[in-house]
Protein backbone atom coordinates (compact mmCIF):
# COMPACT_ATOMS: atom_id res chain seq x y z
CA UNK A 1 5.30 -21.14 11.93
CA UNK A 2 1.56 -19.71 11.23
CA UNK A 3 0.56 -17.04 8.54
CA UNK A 4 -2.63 -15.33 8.58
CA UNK A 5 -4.94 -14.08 6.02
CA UNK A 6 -8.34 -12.55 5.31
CA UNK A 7 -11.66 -14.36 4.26
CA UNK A 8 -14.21 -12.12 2.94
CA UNK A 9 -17.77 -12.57 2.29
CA UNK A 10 -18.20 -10.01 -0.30
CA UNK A 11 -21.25 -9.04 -2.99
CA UNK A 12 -22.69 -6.75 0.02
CA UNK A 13 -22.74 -3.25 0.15
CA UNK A 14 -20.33 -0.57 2.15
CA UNK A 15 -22.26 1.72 4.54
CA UNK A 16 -21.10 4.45 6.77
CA UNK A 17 -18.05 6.40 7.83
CA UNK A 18 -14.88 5.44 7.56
CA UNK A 19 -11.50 7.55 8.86
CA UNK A 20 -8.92 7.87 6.77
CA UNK A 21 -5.20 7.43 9.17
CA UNK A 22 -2.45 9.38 8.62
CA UNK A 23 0.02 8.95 5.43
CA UNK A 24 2.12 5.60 5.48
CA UNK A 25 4.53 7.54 2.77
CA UNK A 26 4.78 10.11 4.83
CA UNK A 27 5.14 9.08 8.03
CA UNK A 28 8.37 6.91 7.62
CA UNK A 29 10.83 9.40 5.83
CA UNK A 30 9.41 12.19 9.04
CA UNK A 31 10.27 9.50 11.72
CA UNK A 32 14.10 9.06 10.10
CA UNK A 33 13.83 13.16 9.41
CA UNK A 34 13.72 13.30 13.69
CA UNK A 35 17.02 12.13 13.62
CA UNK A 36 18.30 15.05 12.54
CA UNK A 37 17.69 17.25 15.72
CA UNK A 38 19.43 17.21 18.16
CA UNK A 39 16.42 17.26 20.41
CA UNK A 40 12.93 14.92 20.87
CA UNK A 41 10.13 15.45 18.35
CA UNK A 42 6.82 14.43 18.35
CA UNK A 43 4.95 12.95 15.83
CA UNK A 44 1.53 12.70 15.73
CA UNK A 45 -1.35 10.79 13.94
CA UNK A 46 1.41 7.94 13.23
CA UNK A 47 -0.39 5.15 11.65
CA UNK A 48 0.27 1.72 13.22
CA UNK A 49 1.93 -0.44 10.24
CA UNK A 50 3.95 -2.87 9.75
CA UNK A 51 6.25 -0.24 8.26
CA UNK A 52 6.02 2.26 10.86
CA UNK A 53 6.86 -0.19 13.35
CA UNK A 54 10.02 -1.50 11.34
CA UNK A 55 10.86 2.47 11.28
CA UNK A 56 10.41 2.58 15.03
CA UNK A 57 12.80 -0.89 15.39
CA UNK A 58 15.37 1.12 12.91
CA UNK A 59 15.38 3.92 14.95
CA UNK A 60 16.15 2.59 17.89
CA UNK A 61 18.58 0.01 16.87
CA UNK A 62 20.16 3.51 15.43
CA UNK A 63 20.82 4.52 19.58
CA UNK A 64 17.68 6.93 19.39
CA UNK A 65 15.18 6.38 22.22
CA UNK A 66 11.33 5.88 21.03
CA UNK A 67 8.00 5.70 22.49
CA UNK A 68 4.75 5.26 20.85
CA UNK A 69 1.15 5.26 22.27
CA UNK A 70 -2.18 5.79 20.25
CA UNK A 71 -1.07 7.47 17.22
CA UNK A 72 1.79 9.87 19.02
CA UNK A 73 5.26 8.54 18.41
CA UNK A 74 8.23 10.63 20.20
CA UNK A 75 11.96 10.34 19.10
CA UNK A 76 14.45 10.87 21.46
CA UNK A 77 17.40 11.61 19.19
CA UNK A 78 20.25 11.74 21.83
CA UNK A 79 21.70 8.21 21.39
CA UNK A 80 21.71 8.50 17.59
CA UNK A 81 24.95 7.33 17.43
CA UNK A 82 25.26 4.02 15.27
CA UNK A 83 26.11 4.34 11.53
CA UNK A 84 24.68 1.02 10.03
CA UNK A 85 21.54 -0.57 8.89
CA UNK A 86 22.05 -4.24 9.02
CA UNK A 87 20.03 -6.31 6.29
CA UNK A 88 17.96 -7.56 8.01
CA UNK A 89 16.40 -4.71 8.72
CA UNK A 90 16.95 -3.33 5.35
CA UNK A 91 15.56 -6.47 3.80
CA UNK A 92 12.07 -6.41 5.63
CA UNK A 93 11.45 -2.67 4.73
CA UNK A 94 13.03 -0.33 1.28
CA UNK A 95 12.00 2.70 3.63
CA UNK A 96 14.89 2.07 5.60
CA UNK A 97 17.41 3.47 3.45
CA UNK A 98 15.85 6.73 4.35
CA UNK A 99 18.52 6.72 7.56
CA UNK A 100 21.48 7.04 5.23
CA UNK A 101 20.71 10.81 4.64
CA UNK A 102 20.40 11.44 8.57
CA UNK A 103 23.58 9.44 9.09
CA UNK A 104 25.77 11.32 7.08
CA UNK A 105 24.11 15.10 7.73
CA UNK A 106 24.63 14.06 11.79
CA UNK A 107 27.70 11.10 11.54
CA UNK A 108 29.23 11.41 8.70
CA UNK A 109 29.60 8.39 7.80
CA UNK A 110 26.84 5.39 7.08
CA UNK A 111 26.90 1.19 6.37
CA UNK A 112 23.66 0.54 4.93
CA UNK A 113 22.73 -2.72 3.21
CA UNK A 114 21.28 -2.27 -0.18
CA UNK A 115 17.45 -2.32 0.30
CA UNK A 116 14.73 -4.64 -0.03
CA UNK A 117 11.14 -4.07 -0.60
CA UNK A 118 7.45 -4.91 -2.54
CA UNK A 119 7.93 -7.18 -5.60
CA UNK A 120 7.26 -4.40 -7.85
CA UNK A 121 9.67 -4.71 -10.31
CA UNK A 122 13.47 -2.53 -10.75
CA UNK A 123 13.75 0.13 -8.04
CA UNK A 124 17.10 1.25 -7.50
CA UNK A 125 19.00 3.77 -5.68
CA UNK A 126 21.30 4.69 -7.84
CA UNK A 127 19.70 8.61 -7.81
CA UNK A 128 19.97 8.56 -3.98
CA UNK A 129 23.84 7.37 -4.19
CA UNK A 130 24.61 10.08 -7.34
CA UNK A 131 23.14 12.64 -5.34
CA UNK A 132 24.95 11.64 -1.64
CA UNK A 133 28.14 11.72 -4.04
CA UNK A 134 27.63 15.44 -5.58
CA UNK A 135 27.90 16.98 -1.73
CA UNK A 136 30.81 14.97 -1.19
CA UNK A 137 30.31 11.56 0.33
CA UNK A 138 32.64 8.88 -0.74
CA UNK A 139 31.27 5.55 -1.42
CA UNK A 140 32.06 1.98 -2.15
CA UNK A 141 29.70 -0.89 -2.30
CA UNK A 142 31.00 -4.50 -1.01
CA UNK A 143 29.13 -7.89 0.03
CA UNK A 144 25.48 -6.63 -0.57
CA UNK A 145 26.53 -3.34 1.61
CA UNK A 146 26.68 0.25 0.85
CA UNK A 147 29.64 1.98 2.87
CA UNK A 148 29.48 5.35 2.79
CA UNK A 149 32.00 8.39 4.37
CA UNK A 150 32.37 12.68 4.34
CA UNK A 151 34.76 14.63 5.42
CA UNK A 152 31.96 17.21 5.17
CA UNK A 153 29.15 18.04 3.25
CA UNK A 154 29.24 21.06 1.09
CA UNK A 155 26.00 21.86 -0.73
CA UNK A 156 26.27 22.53 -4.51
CA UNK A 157 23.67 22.48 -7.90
CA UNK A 158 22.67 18.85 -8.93
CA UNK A 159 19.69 17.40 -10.42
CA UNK A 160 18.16 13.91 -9.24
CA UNK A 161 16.37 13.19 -12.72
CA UNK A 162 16.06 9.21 -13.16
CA UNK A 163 15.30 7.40 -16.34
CA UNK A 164 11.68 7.16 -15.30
CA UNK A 165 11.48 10.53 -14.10
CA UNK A 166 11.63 12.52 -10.41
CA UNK A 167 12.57 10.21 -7.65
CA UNK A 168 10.50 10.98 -4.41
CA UNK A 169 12.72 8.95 -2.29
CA UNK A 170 16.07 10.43 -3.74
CA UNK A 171 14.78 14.09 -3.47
CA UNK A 172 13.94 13.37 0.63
CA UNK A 173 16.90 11.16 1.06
CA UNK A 174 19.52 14.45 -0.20
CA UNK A 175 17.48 17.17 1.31
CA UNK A 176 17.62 15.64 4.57
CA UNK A 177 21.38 15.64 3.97
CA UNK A 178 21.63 19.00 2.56
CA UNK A 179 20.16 20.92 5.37
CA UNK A 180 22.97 20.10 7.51
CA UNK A 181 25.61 20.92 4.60
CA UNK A 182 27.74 23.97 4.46
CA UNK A 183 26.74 26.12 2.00
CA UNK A 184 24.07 26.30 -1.11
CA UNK A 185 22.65 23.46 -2.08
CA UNK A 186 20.37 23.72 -5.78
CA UNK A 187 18.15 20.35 -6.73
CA UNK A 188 16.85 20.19 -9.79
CA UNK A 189 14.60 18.07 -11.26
CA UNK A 190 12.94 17.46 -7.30
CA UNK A 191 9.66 15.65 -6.95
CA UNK A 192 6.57 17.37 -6.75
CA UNK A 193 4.98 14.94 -3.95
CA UNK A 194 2.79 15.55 -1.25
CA UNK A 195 5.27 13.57 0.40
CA UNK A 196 8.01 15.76 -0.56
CA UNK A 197 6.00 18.79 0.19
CA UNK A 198 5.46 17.86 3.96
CA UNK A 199 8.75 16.51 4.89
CA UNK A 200 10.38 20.56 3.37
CA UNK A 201 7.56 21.90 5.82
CA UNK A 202 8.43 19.12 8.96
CA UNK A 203 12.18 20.59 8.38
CA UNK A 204 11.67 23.99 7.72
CA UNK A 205 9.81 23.54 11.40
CA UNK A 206 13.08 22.38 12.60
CA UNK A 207 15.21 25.71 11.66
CA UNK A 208 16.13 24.37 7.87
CA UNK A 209 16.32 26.55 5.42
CA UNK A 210 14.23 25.88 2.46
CA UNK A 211 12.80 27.42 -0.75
CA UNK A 212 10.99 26.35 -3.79
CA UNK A 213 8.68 23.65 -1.82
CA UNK A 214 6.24 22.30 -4.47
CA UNK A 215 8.10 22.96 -7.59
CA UNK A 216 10.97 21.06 -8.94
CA UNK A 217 13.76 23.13 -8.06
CA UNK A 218 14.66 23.82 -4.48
CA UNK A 219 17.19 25.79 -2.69
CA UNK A 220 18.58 24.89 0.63
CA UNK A 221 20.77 27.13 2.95
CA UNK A 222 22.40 24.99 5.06
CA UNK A 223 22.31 24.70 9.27
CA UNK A 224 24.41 24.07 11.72
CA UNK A 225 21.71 22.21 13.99
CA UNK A 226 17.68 21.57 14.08
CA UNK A 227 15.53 21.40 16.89
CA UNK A 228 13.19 18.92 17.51
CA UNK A 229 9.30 19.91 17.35
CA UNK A 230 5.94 18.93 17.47
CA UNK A 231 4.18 17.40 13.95
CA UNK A 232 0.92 15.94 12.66
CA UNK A 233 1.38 13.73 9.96
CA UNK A 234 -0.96 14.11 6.99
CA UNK A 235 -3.65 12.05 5.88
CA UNK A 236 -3.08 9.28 3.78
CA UNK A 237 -4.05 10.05 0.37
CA UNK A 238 -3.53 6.24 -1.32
CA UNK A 239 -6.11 4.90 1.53
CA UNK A 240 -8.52 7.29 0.71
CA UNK A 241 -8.24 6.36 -3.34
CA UNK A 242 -8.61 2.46 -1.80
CA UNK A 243 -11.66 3.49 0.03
CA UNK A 244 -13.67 5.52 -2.30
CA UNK A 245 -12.89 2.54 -4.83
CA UNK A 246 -14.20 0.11 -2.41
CA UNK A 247 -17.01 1.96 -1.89
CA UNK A 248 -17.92 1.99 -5.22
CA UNK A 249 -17.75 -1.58 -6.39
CA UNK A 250 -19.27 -2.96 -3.76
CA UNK A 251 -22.76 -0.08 -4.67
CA UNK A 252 -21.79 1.10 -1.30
CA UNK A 253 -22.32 4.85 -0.32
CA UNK A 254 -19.46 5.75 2.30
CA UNK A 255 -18.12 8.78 3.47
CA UNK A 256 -14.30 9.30 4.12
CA UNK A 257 -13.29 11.69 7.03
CA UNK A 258 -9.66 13.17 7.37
CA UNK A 259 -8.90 13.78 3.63
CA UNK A 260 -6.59 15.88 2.01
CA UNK A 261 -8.51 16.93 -1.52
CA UNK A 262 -5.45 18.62 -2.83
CA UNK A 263 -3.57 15.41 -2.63
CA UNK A 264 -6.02 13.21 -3.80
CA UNK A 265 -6.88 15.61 -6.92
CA UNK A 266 -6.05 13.56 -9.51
CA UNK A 267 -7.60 10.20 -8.22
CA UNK A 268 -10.99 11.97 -7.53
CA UNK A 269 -11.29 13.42 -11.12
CA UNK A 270 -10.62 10.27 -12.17
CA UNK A 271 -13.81 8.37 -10.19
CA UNK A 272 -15.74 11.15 -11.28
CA UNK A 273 -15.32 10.62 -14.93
CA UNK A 274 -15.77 6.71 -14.20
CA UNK A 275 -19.42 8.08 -12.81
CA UNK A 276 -19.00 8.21 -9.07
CA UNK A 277 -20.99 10.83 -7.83
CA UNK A 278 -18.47 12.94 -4.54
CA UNK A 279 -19.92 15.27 -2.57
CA UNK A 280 -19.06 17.50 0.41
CA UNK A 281 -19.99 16.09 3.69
CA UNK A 282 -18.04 18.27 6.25
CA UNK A 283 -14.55 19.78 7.07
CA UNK A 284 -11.95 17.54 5.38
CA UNK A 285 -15.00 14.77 4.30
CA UNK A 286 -16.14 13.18 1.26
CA UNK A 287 -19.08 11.25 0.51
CA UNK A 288 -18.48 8.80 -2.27
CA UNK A 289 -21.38 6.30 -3.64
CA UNK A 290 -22.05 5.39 -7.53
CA UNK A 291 -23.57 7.98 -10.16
CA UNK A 292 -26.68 7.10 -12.05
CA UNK A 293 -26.56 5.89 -15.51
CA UNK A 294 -23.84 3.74 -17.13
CA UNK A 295 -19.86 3.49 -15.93
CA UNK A 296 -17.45 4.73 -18.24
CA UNK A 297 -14.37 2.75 -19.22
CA UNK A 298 -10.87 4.86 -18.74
CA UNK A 299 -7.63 5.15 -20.22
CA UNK A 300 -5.20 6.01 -17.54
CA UNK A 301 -1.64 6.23 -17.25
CA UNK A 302 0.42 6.60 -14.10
CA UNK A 303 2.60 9.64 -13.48
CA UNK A 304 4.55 11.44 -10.99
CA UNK A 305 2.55 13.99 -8.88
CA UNK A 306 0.47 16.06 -9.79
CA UNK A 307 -0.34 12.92 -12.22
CA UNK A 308 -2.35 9.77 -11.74
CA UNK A 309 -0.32 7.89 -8.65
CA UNK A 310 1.11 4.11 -9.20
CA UNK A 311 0.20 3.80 -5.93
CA UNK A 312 -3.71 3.77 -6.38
CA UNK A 313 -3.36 1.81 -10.05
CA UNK A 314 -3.99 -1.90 -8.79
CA UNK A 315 -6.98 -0.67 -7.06
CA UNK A 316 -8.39 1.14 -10.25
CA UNK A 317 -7.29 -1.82 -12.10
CA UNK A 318 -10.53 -4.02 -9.77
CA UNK A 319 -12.62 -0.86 -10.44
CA UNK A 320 -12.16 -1.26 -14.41
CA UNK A 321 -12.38 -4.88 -14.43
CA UNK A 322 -15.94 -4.21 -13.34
CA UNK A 323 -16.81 -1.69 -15.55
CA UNK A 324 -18.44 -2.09 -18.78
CA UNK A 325 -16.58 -1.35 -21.71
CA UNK A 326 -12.97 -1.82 -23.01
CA UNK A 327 -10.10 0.01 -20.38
CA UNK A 328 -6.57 0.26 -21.08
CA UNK A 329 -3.71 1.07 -18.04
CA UNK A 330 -0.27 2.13 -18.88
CA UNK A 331 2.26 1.81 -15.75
CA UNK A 332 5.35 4.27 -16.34
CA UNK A 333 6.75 4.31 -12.80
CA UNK A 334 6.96 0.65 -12.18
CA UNK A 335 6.23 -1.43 -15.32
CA UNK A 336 6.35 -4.66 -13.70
CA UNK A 337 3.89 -3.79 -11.43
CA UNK A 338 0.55 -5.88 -12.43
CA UNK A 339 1.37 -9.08 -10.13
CA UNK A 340 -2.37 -8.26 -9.00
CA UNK A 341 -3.54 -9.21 -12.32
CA UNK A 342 -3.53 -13.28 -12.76
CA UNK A 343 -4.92 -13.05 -9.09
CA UNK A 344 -8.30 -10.94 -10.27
CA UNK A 345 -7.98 -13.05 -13.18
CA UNK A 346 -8.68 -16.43 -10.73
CA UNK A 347 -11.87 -14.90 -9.30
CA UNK A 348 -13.12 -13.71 -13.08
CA UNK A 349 -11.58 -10.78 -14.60
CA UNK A 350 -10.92 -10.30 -18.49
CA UNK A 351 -7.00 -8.26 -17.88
CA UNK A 352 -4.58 -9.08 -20.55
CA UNK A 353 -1.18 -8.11 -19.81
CA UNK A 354 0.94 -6.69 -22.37
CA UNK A 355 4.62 -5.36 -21.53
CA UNK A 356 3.91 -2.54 -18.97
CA UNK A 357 0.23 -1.58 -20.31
CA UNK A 358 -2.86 -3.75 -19.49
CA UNK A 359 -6.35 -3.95 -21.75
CA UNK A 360 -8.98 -4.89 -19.05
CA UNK A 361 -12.74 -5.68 -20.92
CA UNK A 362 -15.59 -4.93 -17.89
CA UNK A 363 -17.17 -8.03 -16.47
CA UNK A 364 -20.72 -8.27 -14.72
CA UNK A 365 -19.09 -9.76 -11.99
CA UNK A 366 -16.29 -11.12 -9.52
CA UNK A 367 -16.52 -14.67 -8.13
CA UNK A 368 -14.66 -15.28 -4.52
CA UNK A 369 -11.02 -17.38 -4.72
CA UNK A 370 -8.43 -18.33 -2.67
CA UNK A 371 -5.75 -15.13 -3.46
CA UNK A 372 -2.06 -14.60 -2.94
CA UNK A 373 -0.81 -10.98 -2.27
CA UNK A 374 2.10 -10.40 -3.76
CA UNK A 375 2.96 -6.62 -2.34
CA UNK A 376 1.00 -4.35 -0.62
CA UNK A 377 -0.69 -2.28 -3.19
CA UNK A 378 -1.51 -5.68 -5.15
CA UNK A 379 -2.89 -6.85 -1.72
CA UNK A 380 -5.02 -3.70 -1.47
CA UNK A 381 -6.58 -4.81 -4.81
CA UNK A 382 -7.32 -8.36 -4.05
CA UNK A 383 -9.04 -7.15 -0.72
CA UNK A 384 -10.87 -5.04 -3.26
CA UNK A 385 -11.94 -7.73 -5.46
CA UNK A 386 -12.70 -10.22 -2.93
CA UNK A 387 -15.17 -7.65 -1.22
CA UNK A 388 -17.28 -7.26 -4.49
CA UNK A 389 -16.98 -10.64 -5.45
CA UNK A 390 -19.81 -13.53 -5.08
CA UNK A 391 -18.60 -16.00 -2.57
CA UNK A 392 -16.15 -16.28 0.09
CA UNK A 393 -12.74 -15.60 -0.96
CA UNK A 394 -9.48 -15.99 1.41
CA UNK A 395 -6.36 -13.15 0.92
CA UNK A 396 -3.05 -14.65 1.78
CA UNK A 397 0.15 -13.02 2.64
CA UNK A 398 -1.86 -10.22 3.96
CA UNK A 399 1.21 -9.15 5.52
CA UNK A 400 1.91 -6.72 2.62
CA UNK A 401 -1.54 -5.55 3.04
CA UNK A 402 -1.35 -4.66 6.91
CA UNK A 403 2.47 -2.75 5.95
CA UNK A 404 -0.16 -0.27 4.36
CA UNK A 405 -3.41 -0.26 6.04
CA UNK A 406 -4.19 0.64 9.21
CA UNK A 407 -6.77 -1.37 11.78
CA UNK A 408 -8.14 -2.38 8.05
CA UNK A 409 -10.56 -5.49 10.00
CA UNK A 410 -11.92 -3.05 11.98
CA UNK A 411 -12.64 -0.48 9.63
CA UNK A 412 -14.35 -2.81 6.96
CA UNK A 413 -16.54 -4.37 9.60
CA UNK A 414 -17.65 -0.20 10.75
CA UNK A 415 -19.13 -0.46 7.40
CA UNK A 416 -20.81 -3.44 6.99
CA UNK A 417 -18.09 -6.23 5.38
CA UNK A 418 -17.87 -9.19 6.69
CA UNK A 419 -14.25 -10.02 6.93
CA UNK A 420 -12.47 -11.97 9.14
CA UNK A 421 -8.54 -12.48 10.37
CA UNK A 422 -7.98 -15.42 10.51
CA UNK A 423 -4.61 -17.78 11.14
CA UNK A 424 -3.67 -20.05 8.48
CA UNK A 425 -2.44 -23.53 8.98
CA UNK A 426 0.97 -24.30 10.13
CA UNK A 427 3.74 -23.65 6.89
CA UNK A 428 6.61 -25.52 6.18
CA UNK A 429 9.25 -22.75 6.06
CA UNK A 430 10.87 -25.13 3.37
CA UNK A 431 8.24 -24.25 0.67
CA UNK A 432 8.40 -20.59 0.73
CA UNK A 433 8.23 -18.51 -2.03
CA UNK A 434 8.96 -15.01 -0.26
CA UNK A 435 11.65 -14.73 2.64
CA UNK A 436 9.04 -12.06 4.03
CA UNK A 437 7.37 -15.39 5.12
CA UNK A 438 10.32 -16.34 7.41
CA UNK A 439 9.82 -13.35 9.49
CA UNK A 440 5.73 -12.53 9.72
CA UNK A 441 5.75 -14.07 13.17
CA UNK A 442 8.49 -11.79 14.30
CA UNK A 443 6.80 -8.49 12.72
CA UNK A 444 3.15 -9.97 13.92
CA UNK A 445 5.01 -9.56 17.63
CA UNK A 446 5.94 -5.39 16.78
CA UNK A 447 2.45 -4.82 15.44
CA UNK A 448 0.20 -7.02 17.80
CA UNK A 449 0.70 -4.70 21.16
CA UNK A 450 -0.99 -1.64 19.01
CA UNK A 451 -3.55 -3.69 17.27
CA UNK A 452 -7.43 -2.66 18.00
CA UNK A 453 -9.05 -5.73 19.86
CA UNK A 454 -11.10 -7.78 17.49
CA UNK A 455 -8.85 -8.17 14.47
């Protein structure tokens, strides 16, 4: 079997405009959300991912009818009639396990293998399952499987407060279950997302019935039925942080079109009191090149929304390793994830790792390596690196990277990287280290139809 990976010619400045696609995060809990009609929706400014295309492959091995052309993906609920996610679906993509809310609101009933995911350390759905259980659904786990049954769902007060906080996931996951309850449903302790935020207003577009969107309590009437409708998807506010980083340590001046400011709040405040100099360049645009005078080191610590997002960390964490000065990162949503830093360490960085926090001291520069993404926002920050760096340096795995990124080839070379997609030499399946090896050929075949010519 063949891989493929990236080789970057970095040290040379980003120039121009770059759009940013619509929201990865949001765009796979909306596309199991259409489930829940009982007729088509439309979905538009669908980014075309790895991930969006395992959504589409769920979907339809669910019995729902899908088509997809530049950007605009339709969902033809009708056929929704299967009640399991097999693992290996499950194992390719964590965002799968967004079906079991759908399944039980429109089947009752659900088989869903206990996800998968990015290496980033403990993520379990343990807030999902309590709060599936609180409106009723009976549940027993067996061989690596969830099973999962209601003799109907009757809403009721319950709070999805993990150990590490609000759960995004767990707070979509039950609302798209509640709306189809019977009665009141009350969750406390919700997420605050952006994410969360659009998928109440993608439902509430469908006939639910929804108050308290963008605090942490919200109240849901239940529905007998939705109706399908007509969405645009958000802009990605994690690509835009990844952009506006790259921008800035490759001395580049770039301006992002498409962005959501609200949602990127607290990543921008943050690259202005690094020393990046924003500024307005049109409806929805931002023009992001370096400040004058000397970069200041941060302290930052990741938080749920409106805090700094884990998302956007690793890519800070290549921004701080070339900034002068001591910086310090604490991780509080996913302490294990750092698996980006021994790779920026290969091509020069000073990051010592210490439990869940990381003390990076500012170098004067990045030299180009052979790298190994781990998952896709550790990806994100090697592309990073090896774009600033002096030398060639070659990305492998990028596989996590292109679950994230849209047309990202094509977009670097608009502004001026050289960067190149390239296949790797044939790999002994034997010496694996991920199974997400085994099946890159058989995603490259679900992505490769939508792909822009020339990556």
């Amino acid at each position: 079997m063949a891989l493929w990976m990236y080789e970057i010619e970095g040290a040379r400045p980003l120039s121009g405009r770059v759009r940013i696609s619509g929201s990865k995060n949001a765009s796979l809990p909306l596309l199991a959300a259409a489930l829940l009609a009982d007729t088509p929706t439309t979905l538009y400014n669908i980014p075309v991912l790895r991930d969006t295309m395992q959504m589409k492959r769920l979907i339809e091995h669910l019995g729902a009818k899908v088509t997809f052309s530049q950007g605009v993906m339709t969902i033809d609920p009708s056929g929704f009639k299967v009640d399991n996610v097999p693992y290996d679906i499950m194992c390719e993509m964590r965002a799968s396990f967004y079906a079991m809310g759908p399944m039980l609101a429109r089947l009752g009933k659900a088989r869903v293998s206990q996800p998968g995911g990015c290496a980033i350390g403990d993520r379990p759905v343990d807030i999902h399952l309590r709060g599936f259980k609180v409106l009723g659904v009976r549940m027993t786990r067996s061989a690596g499987y969830i099973h999962a049954r209601h003799k109907g769902l009757v809403g009721t007060r319950l709070s999805l407060m993990g150990p590490k906080g609000t759960s995004v996931g767990a707070t979509i996951n039950v609302l798209m279950a509640a709306v189809l309850a019977s009665g009141t449903t009350v969750i406390d302790d919700a997420a605050r997302e952006p994410e969360v935020i659009e998928m109440i207003s993608f439902l509430k577009a469908m006939g639910a019935r929804i108050e308290g969107s963008g605090t942490n309590t919200l109240t849901v009437e239940g529905v007998e039925s939705l109706r399908g409708v007509e969405y645009r998807v958000s802009p990605d506010r994690i690509e835009a942080g990844t952009w506006a980083v790259a921008a800035l340590v490759t001395h580049g001046d770039v301006v992002l079109e498409n962005v959501d400011p609200v949602a990127c709040e607290s990543t921008l405040e943050l690259l202005e009191r690094w020393g990046a100099e924003l500024s307005d360049a049109g409806p929805n645009a931002i023009r992001v090149r370096r400040g004058k005078g000397t970069k200041k080191p941060l302290s930052i610590v990741t938080e749920p929304f409106p805090g700094f997002p884990t998302d956007v960390q690793s890519v800070f964490t290549t921004l701080l390793a070339l900034t002068p000065g001591e910086s310090d990162l604490r991780e509080t949503i996913y302490p294990e994830r750092f698996k980006h830093v021994p790779e920026l360490n290969r091509m020069g960085a000073r990051i010592k790792l210490e439990g869940s926090r990381i003390t990076i001291k500012g170098v004067a520069a990045l030299e180009g390596a052979a790298v190994m993404a781990s998952d896709l926002r550790a990806g994100a920050a090697l592309v990073i690196a090896a774009l600033a760096a002096h030398g060639t340096s070659q990305v492998r795995r990028i596989y996590h990277v292109e679950r994230g990124y849209e047309d990202l080839v094509n977009k670097l070379r608009g502004i001026g990287a050289v960067i190149r997609r390239v296949e790797e030499a044939d790999v002994d399946p034997g010496l694996m280290v991920s199974s997400n090896d085994m099946y890159d050929a058989q995603v490259e075949e679900l992505i490769a139809p939508h792909r822009e010519v020339g990556t």
